[in-house]
C-alpha atoms as a PDB file:
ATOM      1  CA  UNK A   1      -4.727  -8.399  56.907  1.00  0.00           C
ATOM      2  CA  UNK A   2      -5.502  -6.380  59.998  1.00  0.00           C
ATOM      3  CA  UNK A   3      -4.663  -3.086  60.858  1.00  0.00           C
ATOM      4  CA  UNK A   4      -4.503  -1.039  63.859  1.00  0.00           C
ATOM      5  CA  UNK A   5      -4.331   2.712  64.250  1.00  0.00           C
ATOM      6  CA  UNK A   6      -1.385   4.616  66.179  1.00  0.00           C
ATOM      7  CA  UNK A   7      -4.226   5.035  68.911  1.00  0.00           C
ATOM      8  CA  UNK A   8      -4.551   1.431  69.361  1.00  0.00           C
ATOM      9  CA  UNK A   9      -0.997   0.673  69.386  1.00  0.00           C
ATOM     10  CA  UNK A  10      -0.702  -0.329  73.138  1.00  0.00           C
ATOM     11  CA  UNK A  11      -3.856  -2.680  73.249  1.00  0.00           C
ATOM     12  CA  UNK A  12      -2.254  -4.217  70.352  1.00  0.00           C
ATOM     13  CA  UNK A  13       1.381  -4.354  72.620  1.00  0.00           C
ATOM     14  CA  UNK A  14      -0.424  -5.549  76.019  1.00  0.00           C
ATOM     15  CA  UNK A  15      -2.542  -8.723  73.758  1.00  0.00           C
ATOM     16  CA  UNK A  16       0.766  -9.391  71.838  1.00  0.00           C
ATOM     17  CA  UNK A  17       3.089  -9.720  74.987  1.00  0.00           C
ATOM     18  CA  UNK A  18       0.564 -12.607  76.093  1.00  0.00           C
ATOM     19  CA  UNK A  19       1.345 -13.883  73.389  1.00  0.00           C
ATOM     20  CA  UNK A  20       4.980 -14.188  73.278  1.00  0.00           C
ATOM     21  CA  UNK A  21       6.967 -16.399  74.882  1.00  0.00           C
ATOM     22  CA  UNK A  22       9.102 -15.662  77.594  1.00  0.00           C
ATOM     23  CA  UNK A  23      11.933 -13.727  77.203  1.00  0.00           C
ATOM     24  CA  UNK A  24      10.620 -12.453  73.977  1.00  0.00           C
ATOM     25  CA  UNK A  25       9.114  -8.720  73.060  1.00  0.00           C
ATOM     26  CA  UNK A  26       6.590  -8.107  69.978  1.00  0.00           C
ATOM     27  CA  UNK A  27       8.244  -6.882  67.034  1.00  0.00           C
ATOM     28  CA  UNK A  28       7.465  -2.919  65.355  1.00  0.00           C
ATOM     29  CA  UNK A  29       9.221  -3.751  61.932  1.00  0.00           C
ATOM     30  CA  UNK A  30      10.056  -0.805  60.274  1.00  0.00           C
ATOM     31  CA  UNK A  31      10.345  -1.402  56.306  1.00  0.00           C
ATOM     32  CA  UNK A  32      11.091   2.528  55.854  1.00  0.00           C
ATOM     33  CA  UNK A  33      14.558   3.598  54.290  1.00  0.00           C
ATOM     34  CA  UNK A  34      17.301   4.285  56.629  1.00  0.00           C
ATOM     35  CA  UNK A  35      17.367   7.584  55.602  1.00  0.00           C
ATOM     36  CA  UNK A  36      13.532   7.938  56.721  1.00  0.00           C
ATOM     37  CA  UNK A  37      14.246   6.558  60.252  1.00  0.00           C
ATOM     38  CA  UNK A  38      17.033   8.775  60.636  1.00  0.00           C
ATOM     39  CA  UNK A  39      14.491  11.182  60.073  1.00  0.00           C
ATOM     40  CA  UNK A  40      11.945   9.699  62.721  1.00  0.00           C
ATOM     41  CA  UNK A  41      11.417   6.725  64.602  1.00  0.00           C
ATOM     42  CA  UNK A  42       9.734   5.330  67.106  1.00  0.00           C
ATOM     43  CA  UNK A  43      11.354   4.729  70.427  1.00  0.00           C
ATOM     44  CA  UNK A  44      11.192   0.729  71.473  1.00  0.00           C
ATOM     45  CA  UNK A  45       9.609   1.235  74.607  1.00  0.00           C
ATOM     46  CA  UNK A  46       8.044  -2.795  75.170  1.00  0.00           C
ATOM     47  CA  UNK A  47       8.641  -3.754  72.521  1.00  0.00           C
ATOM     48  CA  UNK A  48      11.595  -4.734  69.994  1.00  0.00           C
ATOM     49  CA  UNK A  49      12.324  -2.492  66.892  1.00  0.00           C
ATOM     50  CA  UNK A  50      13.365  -4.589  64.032  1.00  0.00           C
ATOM     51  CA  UNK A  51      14.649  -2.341  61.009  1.00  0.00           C
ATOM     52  CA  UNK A  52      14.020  -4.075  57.416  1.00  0.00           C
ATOM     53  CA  UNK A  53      13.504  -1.611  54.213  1.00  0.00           C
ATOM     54  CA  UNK A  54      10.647  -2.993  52.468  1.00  0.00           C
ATOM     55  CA  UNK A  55      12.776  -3.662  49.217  1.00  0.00           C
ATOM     56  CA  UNK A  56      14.928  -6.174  51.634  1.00  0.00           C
ATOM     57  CA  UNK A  57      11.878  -8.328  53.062  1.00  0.00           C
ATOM     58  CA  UNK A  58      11.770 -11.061  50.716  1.00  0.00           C
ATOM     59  CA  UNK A  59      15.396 -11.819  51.090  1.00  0.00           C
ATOM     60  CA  UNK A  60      14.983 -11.446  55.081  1.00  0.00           C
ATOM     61  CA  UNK A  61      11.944 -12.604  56.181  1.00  0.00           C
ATOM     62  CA  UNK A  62      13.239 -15.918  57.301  1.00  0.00           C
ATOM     63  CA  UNK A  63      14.941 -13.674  59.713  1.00  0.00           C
ATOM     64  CA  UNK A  64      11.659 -13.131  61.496  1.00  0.00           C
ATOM     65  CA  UNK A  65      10.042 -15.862  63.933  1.00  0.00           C
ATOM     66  CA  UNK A  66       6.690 -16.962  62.469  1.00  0.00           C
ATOM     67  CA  UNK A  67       5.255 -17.165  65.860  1.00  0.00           C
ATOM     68  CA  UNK A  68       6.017 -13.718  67.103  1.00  0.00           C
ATOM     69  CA  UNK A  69       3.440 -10.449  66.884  1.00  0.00           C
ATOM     70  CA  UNK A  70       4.908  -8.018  64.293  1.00  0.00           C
ATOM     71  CA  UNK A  71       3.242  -4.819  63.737  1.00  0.00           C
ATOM     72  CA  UNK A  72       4.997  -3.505  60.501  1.00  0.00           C
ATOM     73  CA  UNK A  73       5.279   0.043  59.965  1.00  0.00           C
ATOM     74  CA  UNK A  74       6.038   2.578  57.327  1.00  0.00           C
ATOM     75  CA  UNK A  75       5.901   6.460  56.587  1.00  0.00           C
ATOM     76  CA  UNK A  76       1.794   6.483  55.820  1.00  0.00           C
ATOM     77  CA  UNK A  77       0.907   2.846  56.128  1.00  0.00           C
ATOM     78  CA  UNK A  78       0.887   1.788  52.575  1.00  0.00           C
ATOM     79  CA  UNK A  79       4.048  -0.082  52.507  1.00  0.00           C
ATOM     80  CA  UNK A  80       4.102  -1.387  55.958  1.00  0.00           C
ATOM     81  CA  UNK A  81       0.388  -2.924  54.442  1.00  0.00           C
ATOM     82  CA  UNK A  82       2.170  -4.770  51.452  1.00  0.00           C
ATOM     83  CA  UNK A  83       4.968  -5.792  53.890  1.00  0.00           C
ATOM     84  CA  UNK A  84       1.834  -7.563  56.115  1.00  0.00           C
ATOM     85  CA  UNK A  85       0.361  -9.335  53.022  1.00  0.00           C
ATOM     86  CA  UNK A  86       3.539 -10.725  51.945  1.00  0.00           C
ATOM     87  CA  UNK A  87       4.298 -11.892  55.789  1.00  0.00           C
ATOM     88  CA  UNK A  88       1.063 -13.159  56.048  1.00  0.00           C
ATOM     89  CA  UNK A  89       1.275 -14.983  52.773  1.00  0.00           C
ATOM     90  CA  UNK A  90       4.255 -16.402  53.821  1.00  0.00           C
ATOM     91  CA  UNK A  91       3.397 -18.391  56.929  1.00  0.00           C
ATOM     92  CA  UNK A  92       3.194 -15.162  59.430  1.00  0.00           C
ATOM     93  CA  UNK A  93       0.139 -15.883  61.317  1.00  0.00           C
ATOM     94  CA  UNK A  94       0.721 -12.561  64.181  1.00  0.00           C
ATOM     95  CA  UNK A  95       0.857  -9.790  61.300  1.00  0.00           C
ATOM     96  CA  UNK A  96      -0.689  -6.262  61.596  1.00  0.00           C
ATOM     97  CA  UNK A  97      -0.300  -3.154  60.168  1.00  0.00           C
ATOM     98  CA  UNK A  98       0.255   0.316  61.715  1.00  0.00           C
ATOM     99  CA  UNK A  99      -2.288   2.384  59.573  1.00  0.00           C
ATOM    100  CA  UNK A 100      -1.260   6.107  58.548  1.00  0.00           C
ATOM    101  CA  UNK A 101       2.556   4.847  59.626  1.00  0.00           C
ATOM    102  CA  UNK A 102       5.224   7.068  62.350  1.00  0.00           C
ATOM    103  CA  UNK A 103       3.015  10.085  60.360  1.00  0.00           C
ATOM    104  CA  UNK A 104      -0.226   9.236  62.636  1.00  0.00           C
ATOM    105  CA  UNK A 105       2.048   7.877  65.192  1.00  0.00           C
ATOM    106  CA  UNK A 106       3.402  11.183  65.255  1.00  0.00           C
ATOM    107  CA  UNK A 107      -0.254  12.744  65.990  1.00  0.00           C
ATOM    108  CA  UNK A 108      -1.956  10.092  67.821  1.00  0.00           C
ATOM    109  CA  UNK A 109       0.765   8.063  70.456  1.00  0.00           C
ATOM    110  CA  UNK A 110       3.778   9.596  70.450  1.00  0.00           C
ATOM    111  CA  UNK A 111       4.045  13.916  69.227  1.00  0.00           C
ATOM    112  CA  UNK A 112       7.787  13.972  70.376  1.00  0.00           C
ATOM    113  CA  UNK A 113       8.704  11.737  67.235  1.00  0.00           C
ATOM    114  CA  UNK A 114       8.898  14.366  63.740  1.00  0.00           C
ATOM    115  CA  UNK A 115       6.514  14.917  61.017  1.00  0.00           C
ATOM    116  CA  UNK A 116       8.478  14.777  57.671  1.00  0.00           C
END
């Protein structure tokens, strides 16, 4: 499984959109509690923001294209990584994961989204 830090974000975004077909955006799926993105999320700025608590993915993943660039993400990285494995296990061949989560994203792209 790859991942990618907050900082790299964008690269990752500009090398998945030539990737996707047309029409489409990459996917940032977010496998945090809906209480947690309450809290904080990312803006979808280029990008589609697919919400999917990590206890949920199994059940949903067939939701997902196979095809499309997903960078999961979490609160510090660690279940966004499990999330990854499990997509890539299952056929998902355009997986990453955000390492550190929206807590680095918070300090390294984006310092208007909270810390909690």
């Amino acid at each position: 499984m790859i991942s990618i830090a907050p900082a790299q974000f964008q690269h990752w975004l500009q090398q998945a959109k030539t990737q996707t077909a047309p029409g489409a955006l990459p996917i940032v799926l977010d496998v945090r509690e809906p209480w947690e993105v309450q809290t904080a999320s990312v803006k979808p700025d280029g990008f589609e923001l697919r919400l999917m608590p990590m206890a949920s993915v199994s059940a949903r993943h067939l939701e997902l294209d196979r095809q499309q660039p997903i960078a999961c993400l979490c609160h510090h990285g660690r279940r966004s990584a499990q999330v990854a494995q499990f997509l890539q296990e299952n056929g998902f061949s355009r997986v990453v994961n955000i390492d550190g989560g929206i807590h680095d994203w918070s300090q390294q792209f984006d310092t208007s989204v909270p810390v909690y």
